[in-house]
C-alpha atoms as a PDB file:
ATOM      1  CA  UNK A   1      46.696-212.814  45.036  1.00  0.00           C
ATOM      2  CA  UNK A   2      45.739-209.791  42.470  1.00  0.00           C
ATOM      3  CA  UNK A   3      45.440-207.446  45.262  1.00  0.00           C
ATOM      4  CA  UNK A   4      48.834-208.267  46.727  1.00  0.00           C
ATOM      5  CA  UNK A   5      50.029-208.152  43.131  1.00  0.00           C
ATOM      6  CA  UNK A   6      48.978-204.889  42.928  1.00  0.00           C
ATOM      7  CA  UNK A   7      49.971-203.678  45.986  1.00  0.00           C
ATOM      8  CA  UNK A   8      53.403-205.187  45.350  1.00  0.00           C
ATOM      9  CA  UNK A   9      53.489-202.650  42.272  1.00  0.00           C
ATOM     10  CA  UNK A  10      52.492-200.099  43.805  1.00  0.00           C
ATOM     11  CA  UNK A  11      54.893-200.375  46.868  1.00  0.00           C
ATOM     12  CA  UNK A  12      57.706-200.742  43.695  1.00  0.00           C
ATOM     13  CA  UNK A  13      56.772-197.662  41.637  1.00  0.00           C
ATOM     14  CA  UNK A  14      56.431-195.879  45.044  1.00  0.00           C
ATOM     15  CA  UNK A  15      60.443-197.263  45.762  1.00  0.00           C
ATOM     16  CA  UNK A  16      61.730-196.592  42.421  1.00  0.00           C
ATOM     17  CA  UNK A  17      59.611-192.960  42.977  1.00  0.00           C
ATOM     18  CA  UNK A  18      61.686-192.306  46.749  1.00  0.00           C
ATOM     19  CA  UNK A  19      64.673-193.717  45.213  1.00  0.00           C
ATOM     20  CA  UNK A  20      65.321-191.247  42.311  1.00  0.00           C
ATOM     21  CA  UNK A  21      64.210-188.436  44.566  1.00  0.00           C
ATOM     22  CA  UNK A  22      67.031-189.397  46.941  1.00  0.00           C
ATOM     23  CA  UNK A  23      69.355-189.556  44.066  1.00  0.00           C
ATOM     24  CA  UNK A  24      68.475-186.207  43.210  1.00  0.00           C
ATOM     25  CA  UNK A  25      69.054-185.001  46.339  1.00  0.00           C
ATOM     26  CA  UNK A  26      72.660-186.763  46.771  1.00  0.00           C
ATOM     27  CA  UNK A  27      73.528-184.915  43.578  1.00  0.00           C
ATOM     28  CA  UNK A  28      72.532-181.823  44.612  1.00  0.00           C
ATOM     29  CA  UNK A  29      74.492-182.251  47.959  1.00  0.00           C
ATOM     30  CA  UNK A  30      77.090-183.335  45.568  1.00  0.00           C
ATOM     31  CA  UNK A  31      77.394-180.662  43.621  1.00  0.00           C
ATOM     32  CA  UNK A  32      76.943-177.853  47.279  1.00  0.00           C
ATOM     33  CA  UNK A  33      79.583-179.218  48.928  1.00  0.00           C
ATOM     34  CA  UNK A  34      82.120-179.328  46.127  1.00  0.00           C
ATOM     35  CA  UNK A  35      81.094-175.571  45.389  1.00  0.00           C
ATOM     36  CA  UNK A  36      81.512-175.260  49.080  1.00  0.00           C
ATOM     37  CA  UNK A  37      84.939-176.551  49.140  1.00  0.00           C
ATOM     38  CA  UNK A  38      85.654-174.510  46.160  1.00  0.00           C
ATOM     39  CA  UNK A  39      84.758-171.520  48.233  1.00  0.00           C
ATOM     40  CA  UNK A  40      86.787-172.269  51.114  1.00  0.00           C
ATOM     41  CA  UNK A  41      89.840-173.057  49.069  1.00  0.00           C
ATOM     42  CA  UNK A  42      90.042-169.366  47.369  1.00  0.00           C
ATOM     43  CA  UNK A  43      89.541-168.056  50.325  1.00  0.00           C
ATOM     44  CA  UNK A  44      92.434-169.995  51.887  1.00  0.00           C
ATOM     45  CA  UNK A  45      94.231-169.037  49.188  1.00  0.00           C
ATOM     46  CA  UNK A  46      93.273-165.234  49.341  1.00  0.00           C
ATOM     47  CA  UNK A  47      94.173-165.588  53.124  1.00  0.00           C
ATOM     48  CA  UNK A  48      97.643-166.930  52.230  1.00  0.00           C
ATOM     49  CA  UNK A  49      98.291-164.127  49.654  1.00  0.00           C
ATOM     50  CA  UNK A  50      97.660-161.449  52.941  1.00  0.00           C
ATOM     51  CA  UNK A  51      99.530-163.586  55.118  1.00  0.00           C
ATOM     52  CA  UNK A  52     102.445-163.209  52.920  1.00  0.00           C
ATOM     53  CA  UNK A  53     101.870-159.632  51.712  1.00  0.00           C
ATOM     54  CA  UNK A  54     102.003-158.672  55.281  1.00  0.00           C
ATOM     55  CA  UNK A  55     105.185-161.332  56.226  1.00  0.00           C
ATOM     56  CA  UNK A  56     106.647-159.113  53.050  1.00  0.00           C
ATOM     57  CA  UNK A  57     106.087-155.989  54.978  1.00  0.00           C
ATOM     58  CA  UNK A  58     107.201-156.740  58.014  1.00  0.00           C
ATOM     59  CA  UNK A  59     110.826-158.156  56.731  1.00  0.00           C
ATOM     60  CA  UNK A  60     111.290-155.039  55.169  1.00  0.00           C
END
């Protein structure tokens, strides 16, 4: 029974151990994909500036 005790501990500290890793990693993903999204947005937006720059030509 103290051997599956301790194993039982073990297997926890081992979980808890995996677990925070994986949280770390989830807020790393986090925080790539909102700089990610950030990214794509100005250049949608730089894109859109172009697009009308050029639409502003063109009506000329």
């Amino acid at each position: 029974a103290r051997a599956d005790i301790a194993s039982n501990k073990l297997k926890l500290a081992t979980i808890g151990n995996e677990r925070e890793r994986l949280q770390h990693d989830i807020e790393r993903l986090n925080t790539e994909f909102d700089q990610a999204r950030l990214e794509e947005k100005l250049r949608e937006d730089h894109r859109k500036q172009e697009l009308d720059a050029l639409q502003a030509i063109a009506t000329k």
